[in-house]
C-alpha atoms as a PDB file:
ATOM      1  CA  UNK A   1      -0.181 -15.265 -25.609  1.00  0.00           C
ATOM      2  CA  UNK A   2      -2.546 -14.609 -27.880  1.00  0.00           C
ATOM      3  CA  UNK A   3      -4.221 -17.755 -27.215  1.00  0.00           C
ATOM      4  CA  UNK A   4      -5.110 -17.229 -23.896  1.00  0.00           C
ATOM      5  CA  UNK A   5      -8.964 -17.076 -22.710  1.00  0.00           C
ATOM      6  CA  UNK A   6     -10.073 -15.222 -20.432  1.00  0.00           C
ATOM      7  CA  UNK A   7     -13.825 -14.804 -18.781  1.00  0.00           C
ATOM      8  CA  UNK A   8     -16.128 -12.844 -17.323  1.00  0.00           C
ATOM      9  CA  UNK A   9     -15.088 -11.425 -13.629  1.00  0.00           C
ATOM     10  CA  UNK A  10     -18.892 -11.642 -12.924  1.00  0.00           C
ATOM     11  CA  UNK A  11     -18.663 -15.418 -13.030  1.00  0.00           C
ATOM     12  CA  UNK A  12     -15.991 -15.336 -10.412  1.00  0.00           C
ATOM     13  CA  UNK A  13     -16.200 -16.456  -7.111  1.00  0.00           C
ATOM     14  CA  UNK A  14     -14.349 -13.901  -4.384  1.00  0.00           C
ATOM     15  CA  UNK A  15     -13.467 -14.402  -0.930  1.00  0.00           C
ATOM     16  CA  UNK A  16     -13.088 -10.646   0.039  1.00  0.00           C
ATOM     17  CA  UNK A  17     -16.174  -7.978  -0.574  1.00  0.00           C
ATOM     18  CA  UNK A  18     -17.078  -4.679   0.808  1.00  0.00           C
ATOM     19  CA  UNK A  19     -19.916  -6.139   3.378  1.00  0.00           C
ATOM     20  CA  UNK A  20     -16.890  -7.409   5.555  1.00  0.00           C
ATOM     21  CA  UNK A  21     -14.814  -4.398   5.334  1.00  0.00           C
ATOM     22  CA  UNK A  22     -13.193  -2.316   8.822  1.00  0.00           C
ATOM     23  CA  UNK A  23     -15.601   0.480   9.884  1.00  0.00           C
ATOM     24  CA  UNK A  24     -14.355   3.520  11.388  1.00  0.00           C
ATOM     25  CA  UNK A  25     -15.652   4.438  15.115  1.00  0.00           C
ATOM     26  CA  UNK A  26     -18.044   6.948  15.929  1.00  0.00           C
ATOM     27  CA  UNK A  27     -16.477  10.418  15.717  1.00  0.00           C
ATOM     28  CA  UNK A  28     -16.477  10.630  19.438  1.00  0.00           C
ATOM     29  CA  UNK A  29     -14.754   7.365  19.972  1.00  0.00           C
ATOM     30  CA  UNK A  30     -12.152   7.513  22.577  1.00  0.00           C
ATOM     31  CA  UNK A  31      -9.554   4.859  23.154  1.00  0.00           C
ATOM     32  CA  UNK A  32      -6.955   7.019  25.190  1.00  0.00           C
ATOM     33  CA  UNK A  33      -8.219   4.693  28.480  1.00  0.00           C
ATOM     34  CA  UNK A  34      -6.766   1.600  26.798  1.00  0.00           C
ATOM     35  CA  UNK A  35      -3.855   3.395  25.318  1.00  0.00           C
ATOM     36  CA  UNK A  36      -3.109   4.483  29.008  1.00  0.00           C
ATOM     37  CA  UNK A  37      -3.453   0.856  30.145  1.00  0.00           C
ATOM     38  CA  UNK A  38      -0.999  -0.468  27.616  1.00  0.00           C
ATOM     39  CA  UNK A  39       2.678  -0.832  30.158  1.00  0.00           C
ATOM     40  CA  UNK A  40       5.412   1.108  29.353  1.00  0.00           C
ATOM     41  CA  UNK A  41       7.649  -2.221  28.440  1.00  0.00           C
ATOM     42  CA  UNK A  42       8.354  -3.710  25.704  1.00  0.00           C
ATOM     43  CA  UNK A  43       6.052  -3.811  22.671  1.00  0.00           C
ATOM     44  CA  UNK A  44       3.645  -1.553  25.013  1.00  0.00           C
ATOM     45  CA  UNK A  45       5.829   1.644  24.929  1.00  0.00           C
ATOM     46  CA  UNK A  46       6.940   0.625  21.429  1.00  0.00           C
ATOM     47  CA  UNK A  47       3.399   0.755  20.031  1.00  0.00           C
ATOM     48  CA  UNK A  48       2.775   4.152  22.082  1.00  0.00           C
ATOM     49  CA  UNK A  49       6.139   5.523  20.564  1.00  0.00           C
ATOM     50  CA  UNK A  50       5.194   5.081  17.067  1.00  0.00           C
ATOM     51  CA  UNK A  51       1.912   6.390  17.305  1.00  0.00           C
ATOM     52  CA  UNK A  52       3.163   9.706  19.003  1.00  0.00           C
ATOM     53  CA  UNK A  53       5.553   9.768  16.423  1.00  0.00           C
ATOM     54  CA  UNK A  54       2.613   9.732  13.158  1.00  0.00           C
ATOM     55  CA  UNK A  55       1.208  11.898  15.228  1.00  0.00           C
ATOM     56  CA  UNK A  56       4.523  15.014  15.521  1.00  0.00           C
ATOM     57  CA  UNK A  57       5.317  14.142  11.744  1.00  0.00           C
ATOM     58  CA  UNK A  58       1.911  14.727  10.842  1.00  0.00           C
ATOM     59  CA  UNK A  59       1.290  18.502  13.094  1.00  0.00           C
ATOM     60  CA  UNK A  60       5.104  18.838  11.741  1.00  0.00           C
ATOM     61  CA  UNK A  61       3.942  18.556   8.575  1.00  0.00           C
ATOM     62  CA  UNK A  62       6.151  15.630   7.924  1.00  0.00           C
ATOM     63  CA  UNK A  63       5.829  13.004   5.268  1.00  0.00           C
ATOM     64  CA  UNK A  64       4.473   9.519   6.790  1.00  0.00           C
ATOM     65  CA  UNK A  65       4.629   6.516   3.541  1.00  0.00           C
ATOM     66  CA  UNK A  66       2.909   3.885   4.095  1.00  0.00           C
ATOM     67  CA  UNK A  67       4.027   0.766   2.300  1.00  0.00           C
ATOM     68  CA  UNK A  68       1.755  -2.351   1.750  1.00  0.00           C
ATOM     69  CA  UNK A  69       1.452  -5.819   0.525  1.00  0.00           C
ATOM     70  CA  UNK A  70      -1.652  -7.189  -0.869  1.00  0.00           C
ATOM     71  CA  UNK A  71      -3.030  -9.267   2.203  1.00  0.00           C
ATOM     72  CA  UNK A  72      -3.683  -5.815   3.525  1.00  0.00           C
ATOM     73  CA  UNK A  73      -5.909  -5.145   1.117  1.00  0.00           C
ATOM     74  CA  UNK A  74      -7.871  -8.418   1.664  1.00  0.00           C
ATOM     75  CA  UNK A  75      -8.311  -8.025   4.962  1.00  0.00           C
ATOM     76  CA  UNK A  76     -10.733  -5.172   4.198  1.00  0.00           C
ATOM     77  CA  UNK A  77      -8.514  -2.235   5.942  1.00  0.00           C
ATOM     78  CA  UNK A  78      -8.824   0.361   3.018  1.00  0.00           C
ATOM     79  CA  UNK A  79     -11.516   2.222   4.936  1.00  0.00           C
ATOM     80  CA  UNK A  80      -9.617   2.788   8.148  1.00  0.00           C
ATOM     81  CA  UNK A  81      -6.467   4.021   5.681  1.00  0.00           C
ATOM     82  CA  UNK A  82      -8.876   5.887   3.500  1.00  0.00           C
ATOM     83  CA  UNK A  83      -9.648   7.719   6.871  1.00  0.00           C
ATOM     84  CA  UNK A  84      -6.067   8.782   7.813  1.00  0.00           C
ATOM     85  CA  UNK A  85      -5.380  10.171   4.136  1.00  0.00           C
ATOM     86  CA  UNK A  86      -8.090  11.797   4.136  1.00  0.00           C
ATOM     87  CA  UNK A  87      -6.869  13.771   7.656  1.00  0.00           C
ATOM     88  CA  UNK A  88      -3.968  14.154   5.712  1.00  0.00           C
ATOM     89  CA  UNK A  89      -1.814  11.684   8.276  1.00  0.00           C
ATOM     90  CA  UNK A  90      -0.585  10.098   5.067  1.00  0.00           C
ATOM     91  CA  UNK A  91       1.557  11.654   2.736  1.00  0.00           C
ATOM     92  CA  UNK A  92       2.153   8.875   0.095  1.00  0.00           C
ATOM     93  CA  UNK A  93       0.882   4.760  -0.507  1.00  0.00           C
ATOM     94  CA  UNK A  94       3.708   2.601  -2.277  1.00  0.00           C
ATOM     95  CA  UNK A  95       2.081  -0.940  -3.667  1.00  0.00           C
ATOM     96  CA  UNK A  96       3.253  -3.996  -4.970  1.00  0.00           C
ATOM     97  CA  UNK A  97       1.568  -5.347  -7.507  1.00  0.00           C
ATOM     98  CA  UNK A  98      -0.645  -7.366  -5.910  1.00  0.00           C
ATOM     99  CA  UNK A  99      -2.408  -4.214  -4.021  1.00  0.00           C
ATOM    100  CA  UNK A 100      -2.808  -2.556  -7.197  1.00  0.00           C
ATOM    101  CA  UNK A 101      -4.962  -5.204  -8.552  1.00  0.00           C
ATOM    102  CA  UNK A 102      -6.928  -5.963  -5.296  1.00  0.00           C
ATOM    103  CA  UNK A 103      -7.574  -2.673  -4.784  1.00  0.00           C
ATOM    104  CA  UNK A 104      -8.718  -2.188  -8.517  1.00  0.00           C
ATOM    105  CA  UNK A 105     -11.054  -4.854  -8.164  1.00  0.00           C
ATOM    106  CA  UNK A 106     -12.564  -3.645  -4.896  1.00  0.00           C
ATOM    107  CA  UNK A 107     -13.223  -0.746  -6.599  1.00  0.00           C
ATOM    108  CA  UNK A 108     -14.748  -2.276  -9.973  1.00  0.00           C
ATOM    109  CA  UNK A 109     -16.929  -4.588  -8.670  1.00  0.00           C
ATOM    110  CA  UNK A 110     -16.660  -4.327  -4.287  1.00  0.00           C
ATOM    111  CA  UNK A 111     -14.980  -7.868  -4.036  1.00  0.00           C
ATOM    112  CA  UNK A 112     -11.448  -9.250  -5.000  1.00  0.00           C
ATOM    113  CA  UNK A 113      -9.632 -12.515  -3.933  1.00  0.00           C
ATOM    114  CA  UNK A 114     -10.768 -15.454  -5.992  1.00  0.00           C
ATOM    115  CA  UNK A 115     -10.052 -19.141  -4.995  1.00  0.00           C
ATOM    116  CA  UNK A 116      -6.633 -19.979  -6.550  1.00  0.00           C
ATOM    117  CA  UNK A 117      -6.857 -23.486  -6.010  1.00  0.00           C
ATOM    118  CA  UNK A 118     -10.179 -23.700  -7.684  1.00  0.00           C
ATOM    119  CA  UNK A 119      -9.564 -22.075 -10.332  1.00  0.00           C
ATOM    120  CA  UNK A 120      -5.891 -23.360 -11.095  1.00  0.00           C
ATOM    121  CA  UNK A 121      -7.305 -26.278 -11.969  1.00  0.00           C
ATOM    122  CA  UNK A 122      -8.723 -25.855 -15.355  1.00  0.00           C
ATOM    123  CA  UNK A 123      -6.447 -23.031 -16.248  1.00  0.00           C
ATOM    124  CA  UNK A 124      -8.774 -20.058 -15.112  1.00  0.00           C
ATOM    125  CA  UNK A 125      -6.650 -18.705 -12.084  1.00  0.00           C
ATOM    126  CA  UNK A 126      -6.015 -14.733 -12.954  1.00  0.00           C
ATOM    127  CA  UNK A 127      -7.837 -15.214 -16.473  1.00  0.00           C
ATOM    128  CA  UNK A 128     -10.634 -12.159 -15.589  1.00  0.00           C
ATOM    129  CA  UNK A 129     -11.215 -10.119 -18.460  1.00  0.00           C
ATOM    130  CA  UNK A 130     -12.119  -6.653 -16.854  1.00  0.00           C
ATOM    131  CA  UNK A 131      -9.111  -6.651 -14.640  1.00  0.00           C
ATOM    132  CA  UNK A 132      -6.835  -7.262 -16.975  1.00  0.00           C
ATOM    133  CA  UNK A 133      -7.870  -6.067 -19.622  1.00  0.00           C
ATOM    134  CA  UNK A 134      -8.926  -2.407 -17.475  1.00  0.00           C
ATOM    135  CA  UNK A 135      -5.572  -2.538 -15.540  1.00  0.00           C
ATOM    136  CA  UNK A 136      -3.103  -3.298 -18.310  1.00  0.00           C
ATOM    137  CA  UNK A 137      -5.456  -0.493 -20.443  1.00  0.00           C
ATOM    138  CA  UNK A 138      -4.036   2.463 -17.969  1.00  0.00           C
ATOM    139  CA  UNK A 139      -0.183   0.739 -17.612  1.00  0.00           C
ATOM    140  CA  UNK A 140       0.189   1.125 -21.457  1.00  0.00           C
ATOM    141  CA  UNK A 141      -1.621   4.751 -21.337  1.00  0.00           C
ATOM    142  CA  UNK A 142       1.283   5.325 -17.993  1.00  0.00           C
ATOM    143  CA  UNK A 143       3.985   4.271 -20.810  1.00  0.00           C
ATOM    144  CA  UNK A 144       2.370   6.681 -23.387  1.00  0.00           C
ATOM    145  CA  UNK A 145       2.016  10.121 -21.361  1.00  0.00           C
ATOM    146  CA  UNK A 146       5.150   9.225 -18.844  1.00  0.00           C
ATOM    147  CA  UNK A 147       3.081   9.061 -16.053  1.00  0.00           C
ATOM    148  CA  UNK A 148       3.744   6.443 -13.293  1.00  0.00           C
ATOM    149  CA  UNK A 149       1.043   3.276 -12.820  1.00  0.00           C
ATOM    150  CA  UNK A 150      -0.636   4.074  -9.484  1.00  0.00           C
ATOM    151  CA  UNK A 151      -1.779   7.610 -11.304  1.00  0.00           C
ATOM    152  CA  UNK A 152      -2.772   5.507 -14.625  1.00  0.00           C
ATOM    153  CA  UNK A 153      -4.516   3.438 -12.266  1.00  0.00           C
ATOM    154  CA  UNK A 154      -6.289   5.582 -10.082  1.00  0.00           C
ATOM    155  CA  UNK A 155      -7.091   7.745 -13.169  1.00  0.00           C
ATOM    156  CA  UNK A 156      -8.999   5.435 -14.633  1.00  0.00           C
ATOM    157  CA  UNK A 157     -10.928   4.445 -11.669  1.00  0.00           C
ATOM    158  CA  UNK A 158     -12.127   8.146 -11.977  1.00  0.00           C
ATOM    159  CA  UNK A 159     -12.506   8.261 -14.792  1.00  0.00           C
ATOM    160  CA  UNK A 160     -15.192   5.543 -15.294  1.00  0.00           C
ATOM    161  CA  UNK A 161     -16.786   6.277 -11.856  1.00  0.00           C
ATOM    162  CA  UNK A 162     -16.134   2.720 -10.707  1.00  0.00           C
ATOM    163  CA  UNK A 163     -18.961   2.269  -8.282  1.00  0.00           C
ATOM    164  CA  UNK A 164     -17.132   1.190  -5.381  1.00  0.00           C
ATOM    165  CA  UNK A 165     -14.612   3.918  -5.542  1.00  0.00           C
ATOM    166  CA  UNK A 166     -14.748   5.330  -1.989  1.00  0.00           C
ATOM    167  CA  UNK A 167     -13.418   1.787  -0.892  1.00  0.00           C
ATOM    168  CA  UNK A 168      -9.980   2.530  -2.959  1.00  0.00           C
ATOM    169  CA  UNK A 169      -6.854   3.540  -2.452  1.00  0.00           C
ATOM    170  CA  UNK A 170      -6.305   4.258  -5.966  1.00  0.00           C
ATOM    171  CA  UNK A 171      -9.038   6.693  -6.498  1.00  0.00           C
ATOM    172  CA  UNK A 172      -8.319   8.402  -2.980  1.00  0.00           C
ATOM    173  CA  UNK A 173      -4.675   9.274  -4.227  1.00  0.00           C
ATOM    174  CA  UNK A 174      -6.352  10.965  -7.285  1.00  0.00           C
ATOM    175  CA  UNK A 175      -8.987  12.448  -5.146  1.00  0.00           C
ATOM    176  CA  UNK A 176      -6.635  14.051  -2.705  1.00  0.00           C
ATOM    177  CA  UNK A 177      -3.878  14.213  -4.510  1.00  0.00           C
ATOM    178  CA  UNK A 178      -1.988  11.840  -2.396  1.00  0.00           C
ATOM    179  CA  UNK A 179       1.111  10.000  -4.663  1.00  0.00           C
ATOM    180  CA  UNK A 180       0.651   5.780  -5.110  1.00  0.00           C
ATOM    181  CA  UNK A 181       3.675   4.336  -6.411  1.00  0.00           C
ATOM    182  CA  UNK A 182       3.086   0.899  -7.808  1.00  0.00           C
ATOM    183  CA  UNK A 183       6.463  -1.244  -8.316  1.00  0.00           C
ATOM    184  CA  UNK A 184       5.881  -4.635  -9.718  1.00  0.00           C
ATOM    185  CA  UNK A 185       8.478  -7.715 -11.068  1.00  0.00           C
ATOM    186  CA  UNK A 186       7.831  -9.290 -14.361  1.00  0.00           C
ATOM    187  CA  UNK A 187       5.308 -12.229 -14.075  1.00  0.00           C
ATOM    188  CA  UNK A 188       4.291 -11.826 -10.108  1.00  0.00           C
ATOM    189  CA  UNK A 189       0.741 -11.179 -11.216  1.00  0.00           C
ATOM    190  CA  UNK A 190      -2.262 -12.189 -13.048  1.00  0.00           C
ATOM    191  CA  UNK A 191      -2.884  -9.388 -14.798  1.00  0.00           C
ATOM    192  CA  UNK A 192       0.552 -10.108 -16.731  1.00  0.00           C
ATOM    193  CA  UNK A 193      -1.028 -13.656 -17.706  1.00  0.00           C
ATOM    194  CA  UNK A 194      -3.361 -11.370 -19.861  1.00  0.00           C
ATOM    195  CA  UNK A 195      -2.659 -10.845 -23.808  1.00  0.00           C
ATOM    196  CA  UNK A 196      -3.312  -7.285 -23.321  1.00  0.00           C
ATOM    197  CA  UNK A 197       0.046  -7.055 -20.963  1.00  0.00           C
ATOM    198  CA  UNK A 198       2.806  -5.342 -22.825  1.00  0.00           C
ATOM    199  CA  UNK A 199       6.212  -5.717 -20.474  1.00  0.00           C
ATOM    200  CA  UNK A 200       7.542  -3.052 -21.615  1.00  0.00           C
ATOM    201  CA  UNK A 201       4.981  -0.634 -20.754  1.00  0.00           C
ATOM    202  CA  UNK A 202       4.827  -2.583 -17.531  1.00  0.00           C
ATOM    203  CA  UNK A 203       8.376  -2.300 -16.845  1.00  0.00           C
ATOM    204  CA  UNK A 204       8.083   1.849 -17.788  1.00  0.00           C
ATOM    205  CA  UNK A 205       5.566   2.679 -15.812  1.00  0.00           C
ATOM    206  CA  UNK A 206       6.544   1.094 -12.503  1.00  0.00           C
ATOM    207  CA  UNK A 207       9.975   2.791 -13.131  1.00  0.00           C
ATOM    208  CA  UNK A 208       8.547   6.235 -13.430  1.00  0.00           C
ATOM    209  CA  UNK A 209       7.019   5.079  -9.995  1.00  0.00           C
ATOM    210  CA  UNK A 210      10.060   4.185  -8.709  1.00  0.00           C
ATOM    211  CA  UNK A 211      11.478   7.395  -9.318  1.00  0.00           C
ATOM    212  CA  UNK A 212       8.545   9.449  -7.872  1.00  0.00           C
ATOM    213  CA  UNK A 213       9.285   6.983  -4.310  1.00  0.00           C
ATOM    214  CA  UNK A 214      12.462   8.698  -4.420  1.00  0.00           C
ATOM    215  CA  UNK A 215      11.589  11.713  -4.339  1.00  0.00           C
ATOM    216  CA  UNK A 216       9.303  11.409  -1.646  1.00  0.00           C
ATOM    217  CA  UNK A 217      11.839   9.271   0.280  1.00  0.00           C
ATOM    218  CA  UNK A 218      13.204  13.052   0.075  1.00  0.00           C
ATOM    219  CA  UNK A 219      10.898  14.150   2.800  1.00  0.00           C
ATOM    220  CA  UNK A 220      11.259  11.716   5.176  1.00  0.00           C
ATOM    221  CA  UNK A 221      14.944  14.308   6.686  1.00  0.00           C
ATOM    222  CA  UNK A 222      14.100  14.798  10.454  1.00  0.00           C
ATOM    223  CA  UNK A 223      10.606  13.661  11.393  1.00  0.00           C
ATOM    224  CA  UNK A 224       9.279  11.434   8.537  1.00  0.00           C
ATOM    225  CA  UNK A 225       7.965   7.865   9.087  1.00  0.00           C
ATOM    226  CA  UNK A 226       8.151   4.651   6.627  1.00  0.00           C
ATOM    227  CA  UNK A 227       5.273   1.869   7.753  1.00  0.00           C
ATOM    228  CA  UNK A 228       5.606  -1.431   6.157  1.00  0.00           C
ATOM    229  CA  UNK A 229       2.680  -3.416   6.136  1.00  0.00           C
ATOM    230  CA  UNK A 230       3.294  -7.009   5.203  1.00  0.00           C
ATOM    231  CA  UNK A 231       5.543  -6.566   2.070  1.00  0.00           C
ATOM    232  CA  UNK A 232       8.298  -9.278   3.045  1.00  0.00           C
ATOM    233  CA  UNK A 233      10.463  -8.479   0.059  1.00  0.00           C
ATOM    234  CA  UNK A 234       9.035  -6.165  -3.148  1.00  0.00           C
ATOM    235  CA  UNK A 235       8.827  -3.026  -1.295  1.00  0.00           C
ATOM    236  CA  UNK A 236      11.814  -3.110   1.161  1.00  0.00           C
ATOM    237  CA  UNK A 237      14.094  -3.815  -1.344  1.00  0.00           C
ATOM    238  CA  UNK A 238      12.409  -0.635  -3.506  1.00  0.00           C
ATOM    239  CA  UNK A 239      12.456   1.624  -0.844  1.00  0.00           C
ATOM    240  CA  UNK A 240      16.493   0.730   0.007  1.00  0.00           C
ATOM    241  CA  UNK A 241      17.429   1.318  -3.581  1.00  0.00           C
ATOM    242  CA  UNK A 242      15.260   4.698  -3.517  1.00  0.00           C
ATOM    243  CA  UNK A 243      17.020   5.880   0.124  1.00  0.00           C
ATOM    244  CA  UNK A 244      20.248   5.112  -1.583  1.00  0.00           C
ATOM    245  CA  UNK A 245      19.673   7.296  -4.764  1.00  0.00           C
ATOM    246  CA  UNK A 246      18.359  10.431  -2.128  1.00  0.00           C
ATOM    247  CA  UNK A 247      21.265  10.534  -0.409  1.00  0.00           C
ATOM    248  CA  UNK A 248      23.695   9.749  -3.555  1.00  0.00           C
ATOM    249  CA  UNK A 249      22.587  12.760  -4.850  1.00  0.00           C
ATOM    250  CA  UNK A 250      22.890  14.971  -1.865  1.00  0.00           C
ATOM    251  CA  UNK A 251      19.324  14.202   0.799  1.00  0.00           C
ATOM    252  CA  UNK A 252      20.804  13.369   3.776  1.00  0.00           C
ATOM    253  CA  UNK A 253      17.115  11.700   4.527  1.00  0.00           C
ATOM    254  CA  UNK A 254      18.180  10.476   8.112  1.00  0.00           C
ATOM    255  CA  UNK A 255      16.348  11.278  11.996  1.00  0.00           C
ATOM    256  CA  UNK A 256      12.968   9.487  10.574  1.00  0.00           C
ATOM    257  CA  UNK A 257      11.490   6.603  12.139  1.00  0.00           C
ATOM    258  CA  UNK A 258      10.183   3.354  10.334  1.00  0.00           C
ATOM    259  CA  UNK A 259       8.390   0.570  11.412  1.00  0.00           C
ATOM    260  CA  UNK A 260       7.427  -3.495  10.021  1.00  0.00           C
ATOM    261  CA  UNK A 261       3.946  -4.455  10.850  1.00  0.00           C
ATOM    262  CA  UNK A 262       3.475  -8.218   9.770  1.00  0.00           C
ATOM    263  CA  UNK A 263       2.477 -11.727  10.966  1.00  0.00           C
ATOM    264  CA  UNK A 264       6.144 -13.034  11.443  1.00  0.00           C
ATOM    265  CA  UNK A 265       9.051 -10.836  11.212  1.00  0.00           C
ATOM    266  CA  UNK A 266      11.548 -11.600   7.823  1.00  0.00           C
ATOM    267  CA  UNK A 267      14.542 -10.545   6.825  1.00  0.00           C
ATOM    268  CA  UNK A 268      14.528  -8.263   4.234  1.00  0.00           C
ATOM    269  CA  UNK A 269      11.754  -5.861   6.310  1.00  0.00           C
ATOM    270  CA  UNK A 270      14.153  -6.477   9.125  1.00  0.00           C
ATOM    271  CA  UNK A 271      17.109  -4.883   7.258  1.00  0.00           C
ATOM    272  CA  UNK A 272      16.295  -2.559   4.503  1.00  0.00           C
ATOM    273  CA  UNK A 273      13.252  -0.767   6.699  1.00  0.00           C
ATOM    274  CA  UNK A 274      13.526  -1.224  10.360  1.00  0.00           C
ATOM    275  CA  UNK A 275      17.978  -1.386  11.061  1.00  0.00           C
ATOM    276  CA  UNK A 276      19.774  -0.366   7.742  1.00  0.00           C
ATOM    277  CA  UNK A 277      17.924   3.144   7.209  1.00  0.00           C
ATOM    278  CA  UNK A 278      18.075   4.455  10.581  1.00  0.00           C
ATOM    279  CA  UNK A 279      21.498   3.511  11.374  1.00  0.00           C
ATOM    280  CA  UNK A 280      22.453   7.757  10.606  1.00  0.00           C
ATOM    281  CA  UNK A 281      19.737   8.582  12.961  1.00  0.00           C
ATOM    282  CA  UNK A 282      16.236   7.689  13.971  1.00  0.00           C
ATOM    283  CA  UNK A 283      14.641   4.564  14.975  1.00  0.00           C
ATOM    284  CA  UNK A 284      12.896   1.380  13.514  1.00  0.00           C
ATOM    285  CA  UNK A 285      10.496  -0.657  15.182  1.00  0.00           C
ATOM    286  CA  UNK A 286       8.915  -4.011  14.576  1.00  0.00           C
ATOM    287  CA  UNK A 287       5.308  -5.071  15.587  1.00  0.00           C
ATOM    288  CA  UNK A 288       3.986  -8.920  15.206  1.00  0.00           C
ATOM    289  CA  UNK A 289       0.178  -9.846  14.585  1.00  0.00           C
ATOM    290  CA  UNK A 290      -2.482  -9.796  12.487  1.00  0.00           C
ATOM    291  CA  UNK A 291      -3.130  -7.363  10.193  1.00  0.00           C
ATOM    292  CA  UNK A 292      -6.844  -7.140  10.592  1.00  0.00           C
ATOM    293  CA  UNK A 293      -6.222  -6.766  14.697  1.00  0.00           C
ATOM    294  CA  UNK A 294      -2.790  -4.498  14.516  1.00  0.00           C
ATOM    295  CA  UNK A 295      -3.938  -2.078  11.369  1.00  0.00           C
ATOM    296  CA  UNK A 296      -7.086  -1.041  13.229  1.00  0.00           C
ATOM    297  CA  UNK A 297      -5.519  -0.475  16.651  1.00  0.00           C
ATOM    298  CA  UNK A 298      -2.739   1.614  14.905  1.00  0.00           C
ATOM    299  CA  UNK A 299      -5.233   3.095  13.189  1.00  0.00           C
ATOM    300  CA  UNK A 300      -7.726   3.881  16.004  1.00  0.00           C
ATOM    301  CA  UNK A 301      -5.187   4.841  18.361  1.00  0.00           C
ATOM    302  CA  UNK A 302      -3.758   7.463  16.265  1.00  0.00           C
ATOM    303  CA  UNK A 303      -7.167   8.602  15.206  1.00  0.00           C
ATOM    304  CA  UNK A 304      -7.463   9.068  19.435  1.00  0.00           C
ATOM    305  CA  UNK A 305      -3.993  11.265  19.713  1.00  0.00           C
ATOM    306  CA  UNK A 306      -5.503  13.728  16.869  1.00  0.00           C
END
């Protein structure tokens, strides 16, 4: 590994940057006329059930987790989740590792998403100094002081005043105080092509983050809400094995509602977040589209109901 090169991520060309990011509405943006115009059938009084529900757990004081897979990230809908965390709508983020690094990059340098194919080629794909070298920086310094790797990451974000900082998730948890949990496997992503990687510190941090998704799978008991956003397999199998430790050691965690967002429904979201946890009370849901159409519309809608 020690062999490897890696180059500049200025030289890199990126799909995704900041000029094509979501924008929230003006303050006195009102969609309750379309809400009132969706019928009460179907998908239409599912999408106006789960938005009243965000909407009790958060004047409940309720935790609502938000779970995410990287195309999220790349479809520039940060700012409209920045917004709701920032209301205080969102109690916790849980990443794979794929947000962690988009998100890291947005915030280093206001684009992410380079051209795999292009750069697969000559043995460049993933091989950007900064972002490895940055990212697996703070998962070795997670390993050192016990801390988990979405604090590392957001941390150092922070702490080196990235400039694009108020487009990241990362740096928002720190801000606010709002937990990011980042659970990864071994050799998903490109920052573990680096030389830098250690798997071991890897493998520690994203355990102490597993741990902290436990406990706040804790606070989910009678009015919490789980939203999955696009994570077909990473993050419902984490979140199943968390619900399981809860109530092995005594949460009940049950009466909460959860919900798959995501271009086709799969399996594993099917099973370990909408049916499986709710079966001892509660409700899951399932909603097909777009992210960059469905994400703002949740978004906007709930934004209305506040």
């Amino acid at each position: 590994m020690s062999s490897i090169k890696t180059y500049p991520l200025k030289d890199r060309m990126n799909k995704v940057s900041i000029s094509d990011f979501a924008t929230l509405p003006d303050s006195q943006t009102d969609i309750s006329p379309f809400l009132q115009c969706l019928p009460n059938i179907l998908k239409g009084k599912d999408f106006l059930e789960i938005v009243d529900k965000i909407v009790v757990a958060y004047h409940n004081k309720k935790a609502v987790i938000v779970m995410m897979g990287g195309h999220v990230i790349k479809c520039g809908l940060t700012p409209l989740l920045i917004a709701l965390a920032e209301r205080g709508v969102i109690t916790g983020f849980t990443f794979n590792g794929a947000s962690s690094i988009h998100d890291f990059e947005i915030a280093l340098i206001g684009e992410t998403s380079e051209d795999v194919s292009a750069y697969l080629q000559e043995g460049k794909f993933g091989m950007w100094e900064e972002t490895g070298k940055l990212m697996n920086e703070a998962i070795q310094n997670a390993a050192d002081n016990n801390i988990g790797m979405g604090e590392a990451l957001g941390k150092m974000l922070i702490d080196m005043n990235a400039p694009y900082n108020a487009y990241s998730l990362l740096a928002t948890g720190i801000r606010r105080k709002i937990p990011i949990t980042v659970h990864v496997a071994i050799g998903t992503d490109i920052i573990h092509q680096h030389p830098s990687a250690n798997g071991a510190a890897i493998g520690d941090a994203s355990f102490t983050d597993f741990r902290l998704l436990t406990q706040l799978v804790t606070q989910l008991e009678d009015g919490g809400v789980v939203l999955n956003f696009g994570s077909a397999v990473i993050l419902p199998e984490v979140f199943l094995k968390a619900l399981t430790i809860a109530r092995n050691l005594g949460h009940t965690v049950s009466h909460f509602t959860t919900a798959d967002f995501d271009m086709i429904q799969q399996y594993r979201p099917l099973e370990n977040v909408v049916k499986r946890p709710t079966e001892m009370g509660g409700k899951g849901y399932t909603f097909t589209g777009h992210h960059e159409l469905m994400i703002p519309l949740l978004v906007h809608a709930i934004m209305s109901r506040l």
